[in-house]
C-alpha atoms as a PDB file:
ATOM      1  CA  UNK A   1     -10.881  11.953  -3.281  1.00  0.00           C
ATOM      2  CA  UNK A   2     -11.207   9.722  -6.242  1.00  0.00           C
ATOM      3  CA  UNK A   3     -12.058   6.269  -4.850  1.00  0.00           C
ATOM      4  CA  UNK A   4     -10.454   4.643  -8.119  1.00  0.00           C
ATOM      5  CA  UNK A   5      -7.111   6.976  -7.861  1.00  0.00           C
ATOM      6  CA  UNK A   6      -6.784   5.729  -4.470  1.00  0.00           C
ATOM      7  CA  UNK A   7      -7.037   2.019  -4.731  1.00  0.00           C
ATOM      8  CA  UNK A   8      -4.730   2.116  -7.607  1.00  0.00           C
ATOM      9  CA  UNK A   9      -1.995   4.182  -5.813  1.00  0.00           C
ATOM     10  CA  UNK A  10      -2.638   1.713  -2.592  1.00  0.00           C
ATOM     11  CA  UNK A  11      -2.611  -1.318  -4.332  1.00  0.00           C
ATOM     12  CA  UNK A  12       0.796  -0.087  -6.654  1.00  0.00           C
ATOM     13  CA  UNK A  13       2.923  -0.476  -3.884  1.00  0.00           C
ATOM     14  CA  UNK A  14       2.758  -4.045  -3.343  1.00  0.00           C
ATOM     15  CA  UNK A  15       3.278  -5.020  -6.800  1.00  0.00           C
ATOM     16  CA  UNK A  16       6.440  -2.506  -7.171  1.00  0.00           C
ATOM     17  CA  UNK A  17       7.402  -4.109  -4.501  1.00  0.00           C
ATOM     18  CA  UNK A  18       6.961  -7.595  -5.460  1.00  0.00           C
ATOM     19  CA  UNK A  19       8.835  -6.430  -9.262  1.00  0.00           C
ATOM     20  CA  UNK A  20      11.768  -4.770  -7.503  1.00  0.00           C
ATOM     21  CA  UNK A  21      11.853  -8.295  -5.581  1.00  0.00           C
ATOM     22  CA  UNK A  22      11.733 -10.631  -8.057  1.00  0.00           C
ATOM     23  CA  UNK A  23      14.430  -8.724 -10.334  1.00  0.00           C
ATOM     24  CA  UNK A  24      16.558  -8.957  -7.151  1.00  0.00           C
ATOM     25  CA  UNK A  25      16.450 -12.567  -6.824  1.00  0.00           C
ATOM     26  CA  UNK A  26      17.431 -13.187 -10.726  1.00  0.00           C
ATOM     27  CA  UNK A  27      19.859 -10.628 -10.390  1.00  0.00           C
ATOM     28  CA  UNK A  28      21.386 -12.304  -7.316  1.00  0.00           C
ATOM     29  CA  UNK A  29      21.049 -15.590  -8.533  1.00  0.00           C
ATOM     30  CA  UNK A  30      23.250 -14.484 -11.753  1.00  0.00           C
ATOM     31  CA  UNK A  31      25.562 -13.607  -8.984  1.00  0.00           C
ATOM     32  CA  UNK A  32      25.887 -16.931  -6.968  1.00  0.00           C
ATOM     33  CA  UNK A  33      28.749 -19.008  -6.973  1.00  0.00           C
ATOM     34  CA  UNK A  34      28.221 -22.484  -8.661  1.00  0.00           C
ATOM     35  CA  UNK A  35      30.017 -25.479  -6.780  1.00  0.00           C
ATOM     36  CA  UNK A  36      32.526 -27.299  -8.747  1.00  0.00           C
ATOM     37  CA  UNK A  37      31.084 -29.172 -11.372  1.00  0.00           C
ATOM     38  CA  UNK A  38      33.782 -32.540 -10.767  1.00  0.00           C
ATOM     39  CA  UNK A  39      32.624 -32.503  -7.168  1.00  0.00           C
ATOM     40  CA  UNK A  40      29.580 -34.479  -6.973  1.00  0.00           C
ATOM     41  CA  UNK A  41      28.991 -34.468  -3.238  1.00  0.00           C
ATOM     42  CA  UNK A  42      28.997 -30.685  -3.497  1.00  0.00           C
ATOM     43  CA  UNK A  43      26.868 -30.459  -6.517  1.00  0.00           C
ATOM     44  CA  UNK A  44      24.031 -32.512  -4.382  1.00  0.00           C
ATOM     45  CA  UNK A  45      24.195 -30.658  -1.210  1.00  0.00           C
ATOM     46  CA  UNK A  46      24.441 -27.282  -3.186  1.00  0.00           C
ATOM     47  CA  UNK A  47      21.281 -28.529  -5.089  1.00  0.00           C
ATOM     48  CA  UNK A  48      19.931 -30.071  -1.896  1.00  0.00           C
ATOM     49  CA  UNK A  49      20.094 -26.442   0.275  1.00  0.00           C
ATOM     50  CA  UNK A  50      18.664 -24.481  -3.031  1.00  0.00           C
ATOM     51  CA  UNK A  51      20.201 -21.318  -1.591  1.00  0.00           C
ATOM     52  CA  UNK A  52      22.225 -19.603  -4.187  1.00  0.00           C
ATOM     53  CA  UNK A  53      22.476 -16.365  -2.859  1.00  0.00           C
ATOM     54  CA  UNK A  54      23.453 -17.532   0.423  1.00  0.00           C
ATOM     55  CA  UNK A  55      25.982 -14.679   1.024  1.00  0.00           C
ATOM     56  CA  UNK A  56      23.681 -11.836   0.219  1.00  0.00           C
ATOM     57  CA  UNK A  57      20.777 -13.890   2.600  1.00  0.00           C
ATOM     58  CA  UNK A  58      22.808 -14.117   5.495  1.00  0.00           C
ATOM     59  CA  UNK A  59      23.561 -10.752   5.356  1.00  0.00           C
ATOM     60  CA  UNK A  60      19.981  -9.711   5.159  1.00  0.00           C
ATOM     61  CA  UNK A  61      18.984 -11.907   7.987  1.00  0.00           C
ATOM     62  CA  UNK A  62      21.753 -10.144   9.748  1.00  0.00           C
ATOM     63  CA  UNK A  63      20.005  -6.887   9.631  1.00  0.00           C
ATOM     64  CA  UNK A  64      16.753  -8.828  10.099  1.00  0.00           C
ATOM     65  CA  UNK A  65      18.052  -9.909  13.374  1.00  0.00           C
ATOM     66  CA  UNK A  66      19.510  -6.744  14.085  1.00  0.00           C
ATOM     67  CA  UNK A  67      15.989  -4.787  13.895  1.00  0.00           C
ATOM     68  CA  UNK A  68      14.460  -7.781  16.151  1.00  0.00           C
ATOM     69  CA  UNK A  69      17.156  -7.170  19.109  1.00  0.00           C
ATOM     70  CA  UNK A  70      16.139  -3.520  18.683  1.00  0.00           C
ATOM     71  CA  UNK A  71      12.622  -3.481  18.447  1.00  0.00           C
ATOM     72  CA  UNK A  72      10.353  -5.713  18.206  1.00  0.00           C
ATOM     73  CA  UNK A  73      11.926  -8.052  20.944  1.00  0.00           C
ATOM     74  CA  UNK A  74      11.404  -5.325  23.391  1.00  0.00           C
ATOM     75  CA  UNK A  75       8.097  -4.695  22.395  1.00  0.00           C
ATOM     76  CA  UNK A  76       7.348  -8.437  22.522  1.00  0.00           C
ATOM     77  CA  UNK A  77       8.433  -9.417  25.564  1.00  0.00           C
ATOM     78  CA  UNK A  78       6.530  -5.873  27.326  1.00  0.00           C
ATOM     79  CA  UNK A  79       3.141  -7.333  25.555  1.00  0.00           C
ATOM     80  CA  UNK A  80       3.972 -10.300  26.715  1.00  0.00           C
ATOM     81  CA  UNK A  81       4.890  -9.553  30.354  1.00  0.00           C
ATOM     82  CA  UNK A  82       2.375  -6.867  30.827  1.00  0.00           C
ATOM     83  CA  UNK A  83      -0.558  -8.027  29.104  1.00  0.00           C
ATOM     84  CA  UNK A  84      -2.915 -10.457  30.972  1.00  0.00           C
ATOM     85  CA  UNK A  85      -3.369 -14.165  29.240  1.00  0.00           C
ATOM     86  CA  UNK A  86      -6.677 -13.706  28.561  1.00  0.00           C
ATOM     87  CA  UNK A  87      -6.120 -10.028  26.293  1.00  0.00           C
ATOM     88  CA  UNK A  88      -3.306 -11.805  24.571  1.00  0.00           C
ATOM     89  CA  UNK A  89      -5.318 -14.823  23.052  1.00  0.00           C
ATOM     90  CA  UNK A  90      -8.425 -12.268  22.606  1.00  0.00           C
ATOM     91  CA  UNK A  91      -6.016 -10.412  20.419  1.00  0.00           C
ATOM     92  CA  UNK A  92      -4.757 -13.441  18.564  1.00  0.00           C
ATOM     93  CA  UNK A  93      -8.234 -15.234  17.695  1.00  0.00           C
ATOM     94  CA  UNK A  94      -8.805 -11.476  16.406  1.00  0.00           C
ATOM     95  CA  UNK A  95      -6.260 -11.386  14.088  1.00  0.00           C
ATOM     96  CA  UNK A  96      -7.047 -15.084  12.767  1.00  0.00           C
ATOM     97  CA  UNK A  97     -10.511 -14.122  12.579  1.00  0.00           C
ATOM     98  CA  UNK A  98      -9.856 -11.773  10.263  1.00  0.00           C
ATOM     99  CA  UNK A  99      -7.269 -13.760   7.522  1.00  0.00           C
ATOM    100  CA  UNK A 100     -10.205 -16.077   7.326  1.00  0.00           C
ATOM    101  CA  UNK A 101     -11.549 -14.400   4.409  1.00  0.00           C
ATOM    102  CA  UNK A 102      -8.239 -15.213   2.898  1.00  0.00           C
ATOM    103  CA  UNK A 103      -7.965 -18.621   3.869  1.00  0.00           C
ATOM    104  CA  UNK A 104     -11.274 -19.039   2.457  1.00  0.00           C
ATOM    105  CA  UNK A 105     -10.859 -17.316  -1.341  1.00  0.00           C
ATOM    106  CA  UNK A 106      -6.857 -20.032  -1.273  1.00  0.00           C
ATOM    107  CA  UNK A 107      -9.666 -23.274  -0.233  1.00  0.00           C
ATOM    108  CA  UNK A 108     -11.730 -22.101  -3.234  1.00  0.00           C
ATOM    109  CA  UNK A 109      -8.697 -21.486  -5.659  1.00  0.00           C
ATOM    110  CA  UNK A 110      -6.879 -24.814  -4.587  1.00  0.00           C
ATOM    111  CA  UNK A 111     -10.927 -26.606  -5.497  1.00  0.00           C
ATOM    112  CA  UNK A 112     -10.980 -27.940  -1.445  1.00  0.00           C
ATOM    113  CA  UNK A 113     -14.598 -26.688  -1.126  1.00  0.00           C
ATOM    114  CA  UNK A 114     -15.368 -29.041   1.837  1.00  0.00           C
ATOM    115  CA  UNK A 115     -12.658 -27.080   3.891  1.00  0.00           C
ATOM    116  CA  UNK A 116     -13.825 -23.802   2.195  1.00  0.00           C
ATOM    117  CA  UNK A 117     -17.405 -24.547   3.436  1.00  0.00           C
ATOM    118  CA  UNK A 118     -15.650 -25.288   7.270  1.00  0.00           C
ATOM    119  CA  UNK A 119     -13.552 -21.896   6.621  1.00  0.00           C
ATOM    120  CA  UNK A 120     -16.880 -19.730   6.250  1.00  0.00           C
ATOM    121  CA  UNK A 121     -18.586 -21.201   9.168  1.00  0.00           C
ATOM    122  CA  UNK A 122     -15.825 -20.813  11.396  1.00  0.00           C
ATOM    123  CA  UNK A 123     -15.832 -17.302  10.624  1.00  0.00           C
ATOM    124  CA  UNK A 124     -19.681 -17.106  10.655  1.00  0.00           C
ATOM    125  CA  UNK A 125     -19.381 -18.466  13.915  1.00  0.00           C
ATOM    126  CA  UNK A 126     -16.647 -16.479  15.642  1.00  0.00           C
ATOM    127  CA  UNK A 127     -17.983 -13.373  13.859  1.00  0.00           C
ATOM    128  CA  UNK A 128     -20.855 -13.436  15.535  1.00  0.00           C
ATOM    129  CA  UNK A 129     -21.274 -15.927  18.550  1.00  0.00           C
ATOM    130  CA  UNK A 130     -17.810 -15.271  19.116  1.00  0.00           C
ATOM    131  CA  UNK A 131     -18.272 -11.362  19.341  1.00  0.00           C
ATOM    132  CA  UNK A 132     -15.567 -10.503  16.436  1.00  0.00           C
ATOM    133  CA  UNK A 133     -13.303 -13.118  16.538  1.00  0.00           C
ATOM    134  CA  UNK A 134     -12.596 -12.298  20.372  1.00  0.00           C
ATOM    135  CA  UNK A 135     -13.706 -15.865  21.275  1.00  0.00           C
ATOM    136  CA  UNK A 136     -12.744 -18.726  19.015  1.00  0.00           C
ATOM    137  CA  UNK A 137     -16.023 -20.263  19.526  1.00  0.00           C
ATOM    138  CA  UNK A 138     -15.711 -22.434  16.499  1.00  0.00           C
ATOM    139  CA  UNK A 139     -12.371 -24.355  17.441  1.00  0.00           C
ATOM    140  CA  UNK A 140     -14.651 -25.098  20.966  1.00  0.00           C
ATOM    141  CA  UNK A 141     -17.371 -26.657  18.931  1.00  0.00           C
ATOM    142  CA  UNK A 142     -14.468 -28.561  16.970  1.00  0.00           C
ATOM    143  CA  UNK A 143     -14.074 -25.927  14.086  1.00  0.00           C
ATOM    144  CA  UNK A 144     -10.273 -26.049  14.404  1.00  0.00           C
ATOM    145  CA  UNK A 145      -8.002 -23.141  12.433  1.00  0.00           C
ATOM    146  CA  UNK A 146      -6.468 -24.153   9.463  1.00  0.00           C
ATOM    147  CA  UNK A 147      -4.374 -21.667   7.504  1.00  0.00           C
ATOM    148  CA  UNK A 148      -4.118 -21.497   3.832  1.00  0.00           C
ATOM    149  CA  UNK A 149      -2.371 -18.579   1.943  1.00  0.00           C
ATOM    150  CA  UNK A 150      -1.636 -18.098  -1.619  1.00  0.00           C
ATOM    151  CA  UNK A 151       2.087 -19.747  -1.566  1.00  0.00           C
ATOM    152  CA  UNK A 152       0.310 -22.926  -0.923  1.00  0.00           C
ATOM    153  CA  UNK A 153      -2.550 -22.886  -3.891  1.00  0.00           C
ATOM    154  CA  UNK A 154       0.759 -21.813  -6.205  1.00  0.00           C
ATOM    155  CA  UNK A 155       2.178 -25.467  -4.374  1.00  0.00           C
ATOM    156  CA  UNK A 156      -1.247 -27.157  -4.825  1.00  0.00           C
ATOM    157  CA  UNK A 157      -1.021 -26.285  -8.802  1.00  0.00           C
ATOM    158  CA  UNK A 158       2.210 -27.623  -8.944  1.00  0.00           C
ATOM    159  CA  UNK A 159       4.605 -24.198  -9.474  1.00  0.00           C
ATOM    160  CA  UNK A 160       7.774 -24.273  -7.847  1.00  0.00           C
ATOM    161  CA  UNK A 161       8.932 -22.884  -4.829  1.00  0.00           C
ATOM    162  CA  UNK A 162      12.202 -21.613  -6.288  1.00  0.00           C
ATOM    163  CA  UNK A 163      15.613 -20.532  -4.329  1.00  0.00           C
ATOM    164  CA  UNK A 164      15.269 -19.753  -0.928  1.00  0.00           C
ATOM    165  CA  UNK A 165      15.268 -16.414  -0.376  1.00  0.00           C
ATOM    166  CA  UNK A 166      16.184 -13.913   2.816  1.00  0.00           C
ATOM    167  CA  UNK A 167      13.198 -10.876   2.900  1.00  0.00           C
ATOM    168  CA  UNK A 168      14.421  -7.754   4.432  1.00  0.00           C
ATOM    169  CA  UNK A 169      12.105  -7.156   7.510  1.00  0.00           C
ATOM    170  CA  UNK A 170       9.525 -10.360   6.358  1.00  0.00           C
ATOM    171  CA  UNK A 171      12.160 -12.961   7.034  1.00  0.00           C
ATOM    172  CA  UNK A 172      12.444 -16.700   5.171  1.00  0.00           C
ATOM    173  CA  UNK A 173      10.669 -16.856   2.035  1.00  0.00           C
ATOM    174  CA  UNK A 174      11.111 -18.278  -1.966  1.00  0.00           C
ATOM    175  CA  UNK A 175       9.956 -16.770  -5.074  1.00  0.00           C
ATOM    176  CA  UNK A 176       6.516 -19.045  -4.750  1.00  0.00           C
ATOM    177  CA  UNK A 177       5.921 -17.675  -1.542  1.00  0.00           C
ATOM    178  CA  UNK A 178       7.092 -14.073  -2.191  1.00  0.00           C
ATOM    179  CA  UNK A 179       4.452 -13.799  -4.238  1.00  0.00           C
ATOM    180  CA  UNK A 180       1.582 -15.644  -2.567  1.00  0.00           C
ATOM    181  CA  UNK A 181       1.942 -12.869  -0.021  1.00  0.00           C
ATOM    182  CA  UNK A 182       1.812 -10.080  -2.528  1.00  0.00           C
ATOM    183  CA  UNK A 183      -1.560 -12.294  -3.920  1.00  0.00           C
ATOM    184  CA  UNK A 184      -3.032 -12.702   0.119  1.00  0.00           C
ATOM    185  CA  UNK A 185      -2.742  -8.679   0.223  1.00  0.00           C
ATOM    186  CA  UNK A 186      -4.434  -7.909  -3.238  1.00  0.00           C
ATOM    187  CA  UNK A 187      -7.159 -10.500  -2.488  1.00  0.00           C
ATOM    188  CA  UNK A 188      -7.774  -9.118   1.657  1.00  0.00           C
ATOM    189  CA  UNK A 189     -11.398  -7.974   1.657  1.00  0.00           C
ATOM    190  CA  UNK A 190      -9.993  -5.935   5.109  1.00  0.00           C
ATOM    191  CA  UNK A 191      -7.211  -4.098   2.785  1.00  0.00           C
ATOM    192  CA  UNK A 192      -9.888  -3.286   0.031  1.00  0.00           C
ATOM    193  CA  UNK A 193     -12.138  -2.097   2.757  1.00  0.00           C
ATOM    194  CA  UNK A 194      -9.312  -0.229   3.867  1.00  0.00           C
ATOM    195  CA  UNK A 195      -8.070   1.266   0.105  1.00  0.00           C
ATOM    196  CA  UNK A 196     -11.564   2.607  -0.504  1.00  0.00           C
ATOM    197  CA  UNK A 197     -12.179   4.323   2.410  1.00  0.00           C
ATOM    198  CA  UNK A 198      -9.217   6.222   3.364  1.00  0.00           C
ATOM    199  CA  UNK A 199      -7.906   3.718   5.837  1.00  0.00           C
ATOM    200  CA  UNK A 200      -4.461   3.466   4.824  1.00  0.00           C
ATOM    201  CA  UNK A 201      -3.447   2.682   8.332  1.00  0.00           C
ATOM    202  CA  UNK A 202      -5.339  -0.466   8.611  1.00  0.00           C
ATOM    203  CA  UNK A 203      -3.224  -2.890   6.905  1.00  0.00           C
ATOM    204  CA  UNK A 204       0.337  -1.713   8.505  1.00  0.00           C
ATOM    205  CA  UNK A 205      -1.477  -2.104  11.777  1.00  0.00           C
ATOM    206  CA  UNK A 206      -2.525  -5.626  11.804  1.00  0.00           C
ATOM    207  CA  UNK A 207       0.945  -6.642  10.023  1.00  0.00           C
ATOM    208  CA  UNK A 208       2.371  -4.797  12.811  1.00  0.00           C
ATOM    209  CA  UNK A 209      -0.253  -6.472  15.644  1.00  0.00           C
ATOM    210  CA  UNK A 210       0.568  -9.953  14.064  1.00  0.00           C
ATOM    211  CA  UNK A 211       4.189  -9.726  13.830  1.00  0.00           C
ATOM    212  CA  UNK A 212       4.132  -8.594  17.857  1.00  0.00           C
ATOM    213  CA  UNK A 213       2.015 -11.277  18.423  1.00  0.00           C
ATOM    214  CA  UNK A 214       4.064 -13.982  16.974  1.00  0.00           C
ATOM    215  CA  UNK A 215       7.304 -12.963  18.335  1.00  0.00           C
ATOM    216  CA  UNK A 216       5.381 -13.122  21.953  1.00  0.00           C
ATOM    217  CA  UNK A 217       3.881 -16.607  21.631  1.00  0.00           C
ATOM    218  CA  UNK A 218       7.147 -17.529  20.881  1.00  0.00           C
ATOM    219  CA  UNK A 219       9.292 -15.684  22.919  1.00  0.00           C
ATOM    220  CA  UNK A 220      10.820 -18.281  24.484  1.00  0.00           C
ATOM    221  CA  UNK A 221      11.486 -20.898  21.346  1.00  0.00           C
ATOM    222  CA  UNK A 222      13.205 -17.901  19.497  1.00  0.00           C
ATOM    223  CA  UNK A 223      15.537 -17.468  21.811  1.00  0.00           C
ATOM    224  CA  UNK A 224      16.268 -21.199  23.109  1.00  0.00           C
ATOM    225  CA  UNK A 225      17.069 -21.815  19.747  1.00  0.00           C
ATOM    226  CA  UNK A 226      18.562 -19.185  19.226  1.00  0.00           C
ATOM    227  CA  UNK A 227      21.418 -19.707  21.811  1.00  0.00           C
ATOM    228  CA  UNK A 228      21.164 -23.410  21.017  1.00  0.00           C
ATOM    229  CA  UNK A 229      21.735 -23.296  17.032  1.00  0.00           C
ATOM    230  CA  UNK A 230      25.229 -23.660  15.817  1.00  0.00           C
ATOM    231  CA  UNK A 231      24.266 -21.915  12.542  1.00  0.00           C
ATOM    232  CA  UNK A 232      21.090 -19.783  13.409  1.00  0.00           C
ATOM    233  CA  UNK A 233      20.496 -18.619   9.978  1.00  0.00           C
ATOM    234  CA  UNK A 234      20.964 -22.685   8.594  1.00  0.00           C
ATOM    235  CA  UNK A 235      18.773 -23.679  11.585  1.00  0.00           C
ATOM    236  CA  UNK A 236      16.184 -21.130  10.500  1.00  0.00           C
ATOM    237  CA  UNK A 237      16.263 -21.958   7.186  1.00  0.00           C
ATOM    238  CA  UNK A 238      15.219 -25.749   7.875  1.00  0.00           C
ATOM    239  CA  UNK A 239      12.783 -24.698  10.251  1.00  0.00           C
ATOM    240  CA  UNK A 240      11.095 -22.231   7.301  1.00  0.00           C
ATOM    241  CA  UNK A 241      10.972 -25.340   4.951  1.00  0.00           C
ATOM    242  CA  UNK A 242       9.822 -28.009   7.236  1.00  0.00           C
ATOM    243  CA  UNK A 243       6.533 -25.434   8.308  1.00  0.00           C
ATOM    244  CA  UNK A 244       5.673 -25.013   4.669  1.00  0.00           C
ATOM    245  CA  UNK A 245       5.991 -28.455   3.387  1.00  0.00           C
ATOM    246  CA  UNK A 246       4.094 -29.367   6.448  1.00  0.00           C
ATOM    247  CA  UNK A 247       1.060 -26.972   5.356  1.00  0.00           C
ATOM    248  CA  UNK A 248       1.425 -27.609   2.204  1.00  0.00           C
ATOM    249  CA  UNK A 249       0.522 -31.095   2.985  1.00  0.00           C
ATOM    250  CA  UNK A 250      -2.183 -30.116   5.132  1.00  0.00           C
ATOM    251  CA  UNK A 251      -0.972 -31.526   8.288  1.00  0.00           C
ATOM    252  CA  UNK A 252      -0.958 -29.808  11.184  1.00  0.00           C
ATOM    253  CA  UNK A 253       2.414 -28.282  12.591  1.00  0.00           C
ATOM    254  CA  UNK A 254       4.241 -30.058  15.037  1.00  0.00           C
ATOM    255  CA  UNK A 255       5.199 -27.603  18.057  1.00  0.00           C
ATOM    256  CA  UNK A 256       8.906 -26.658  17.047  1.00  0.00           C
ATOM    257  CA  UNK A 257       8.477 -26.125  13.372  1.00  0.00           C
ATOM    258  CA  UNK A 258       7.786 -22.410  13.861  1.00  0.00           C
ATOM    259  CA  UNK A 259      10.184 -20.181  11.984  1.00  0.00           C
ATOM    260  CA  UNK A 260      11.875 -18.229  14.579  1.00  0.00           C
ATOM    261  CA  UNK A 261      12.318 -15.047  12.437  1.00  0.00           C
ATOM    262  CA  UNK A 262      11.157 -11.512  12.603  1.00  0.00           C
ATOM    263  CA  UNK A 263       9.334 -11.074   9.541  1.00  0.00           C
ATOM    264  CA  UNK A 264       7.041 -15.003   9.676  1.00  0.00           C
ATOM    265  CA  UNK A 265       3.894 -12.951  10.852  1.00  0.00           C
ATOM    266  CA  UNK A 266       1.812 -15.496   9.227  1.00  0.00           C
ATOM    267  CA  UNK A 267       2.358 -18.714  11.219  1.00  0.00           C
ATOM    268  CA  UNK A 268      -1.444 -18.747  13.108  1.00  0.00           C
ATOM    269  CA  UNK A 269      -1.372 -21.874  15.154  1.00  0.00           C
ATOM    270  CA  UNK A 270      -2.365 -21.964  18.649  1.00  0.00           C
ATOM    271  CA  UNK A 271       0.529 -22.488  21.175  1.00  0.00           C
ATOM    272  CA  UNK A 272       0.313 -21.904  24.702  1.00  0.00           C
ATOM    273  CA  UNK A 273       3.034 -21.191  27.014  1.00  0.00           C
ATOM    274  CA  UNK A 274       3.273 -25.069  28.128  1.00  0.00           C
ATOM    275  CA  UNK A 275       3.487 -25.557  23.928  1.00  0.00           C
ATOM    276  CA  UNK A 276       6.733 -23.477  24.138  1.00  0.00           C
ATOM    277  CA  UNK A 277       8.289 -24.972  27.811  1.00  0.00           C
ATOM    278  CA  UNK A 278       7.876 -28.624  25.813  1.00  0.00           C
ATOM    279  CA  UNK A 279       9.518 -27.215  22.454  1.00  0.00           C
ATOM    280  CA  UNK A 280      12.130 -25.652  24.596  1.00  0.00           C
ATOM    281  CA  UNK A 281      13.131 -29.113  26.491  1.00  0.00           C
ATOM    282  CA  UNK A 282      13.360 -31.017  23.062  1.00  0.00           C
ATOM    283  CA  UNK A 283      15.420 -28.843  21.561  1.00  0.00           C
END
């Protein structure tokens, strides 16, 4: 098979993907009811919430929630209740491990080459001393994890985030961010790897191993908010834009902040079980 056929056709969908979702948006946002132009307090919070389309996003995170219940809740809370401790964090250090080429090309894009530098030899380190990422060897010499994706370099060079925006399956998002993860796929040395050798399954696999993942480190939140929220989808919403500004800003997430949604597979901080008992009692 023709190596060059096959990257093309592999790396096509994701920008169809991201055209068909960025017409949507405009299209939508044509759509969305204005507030009334004499009522300034409405005007403000309208402008405020930035979420235009906030019919057509609830409806979305309807289904979103819908396909949670169904599937990947289950699944979840079986990984988390049959798998020991010790497998589970092996598993996520794995899948950290490997988004730090990622996190490494955003350092070098945004110009932070002191934390690019830190990026490589944490992955040096857990690469090798920590036998594939199994161990996160660096963070025990003090090399903490510190994510960086392409939604925040499009922040650090001062683009918009844009409407907020509901992703079928991928959960809370914008337009900025929308297309960082588009960028974080095209740029993934793992999904090159993985177009030129025939290894279409690759990618879908470690979306699907990180989004399992998440939901079981924070089983508990999810639903404790869940049943707690008044407005779940308003609730989630916040939640979504506290977490970015926070990384944005480079500071590191307070426990809680975590977007309780089924399609935030990329939220990679470490939270134990205590973490989630503590986020549980202050909410």
């Amino acid at each position: 098979m023709n190596v060059n056929a096959l990257t093309n056709k592999f790396y096509s969908m994701p920008r169809a993907g991201l055209v068909v979702l960025l017409l949507s948006v405009m299209t939508l946002s044509g759509c969305a009811t204005a507030p009334d132009a004499s009522d300034p307090e409405a005007v403000a919070e309208h402008n405020e919430i930035n979420d235009p389309i906030e019919p057509t996003n609830r409806a979305i995170f309807s289904v979103n929630q819908g396909l949670d219940r169904a599937l990947l809740k289950p699944v979840a809370r079986t990984y988390k209740d049959m798998a020991p401790e010790k497998l589970r964090l092996g598993i996520h250090n794995v899948i950290n491990n490997l988004r730090t080429p990622v996190i490494f090309f955003n350092d070098v894009l945004q110009g932070d080459l002191d934390h690019a530098l830190i990026t490589l030899i944490r992955f040096l380190i857990n690469s090798t001393a920590g036998i594939f990422g199994i161990n996160d060897t660096a963070a025990d010499l003090g090399i903490e994890f510190r994510n960086e994706d392409f939604g925040q370099t499009l922040a650090a060079w001062n683009i918009p985030e844009g409407p907020y925006i509901m992703l079928p399956v991928f959960g809370p998002s914008n337009p900025r961010d929308a297309v960082g993860r588009v960028v974080d796929f095209l740029i993934d040395p793992l999904n090159m790897w993985a177009a030129n050798s025939g290894n279409d399954w690759v990618p879908p696999s470690e979306t699907a191993a990180d989004a399992v993942d998440f939901r079981a480190r924070h089983y508990d939140t999810i639903e404790d908010l869940e049943r707690s929220s008044l407005d779940f989808y308003a609730a989630v919403r916040s939640l979504y834009r506290q977490r970015r500004t926070d990384e944005i800003n480079n500071g590191t997430v307070e426990p809680g902040t975590s977007v309780p949604s089924i399609g935030q597979f990329f939220d990679d901080e470490e939270h134990t079980d205590d973490d989630t008992d503590e986020v549980s009692q202050a909410n």
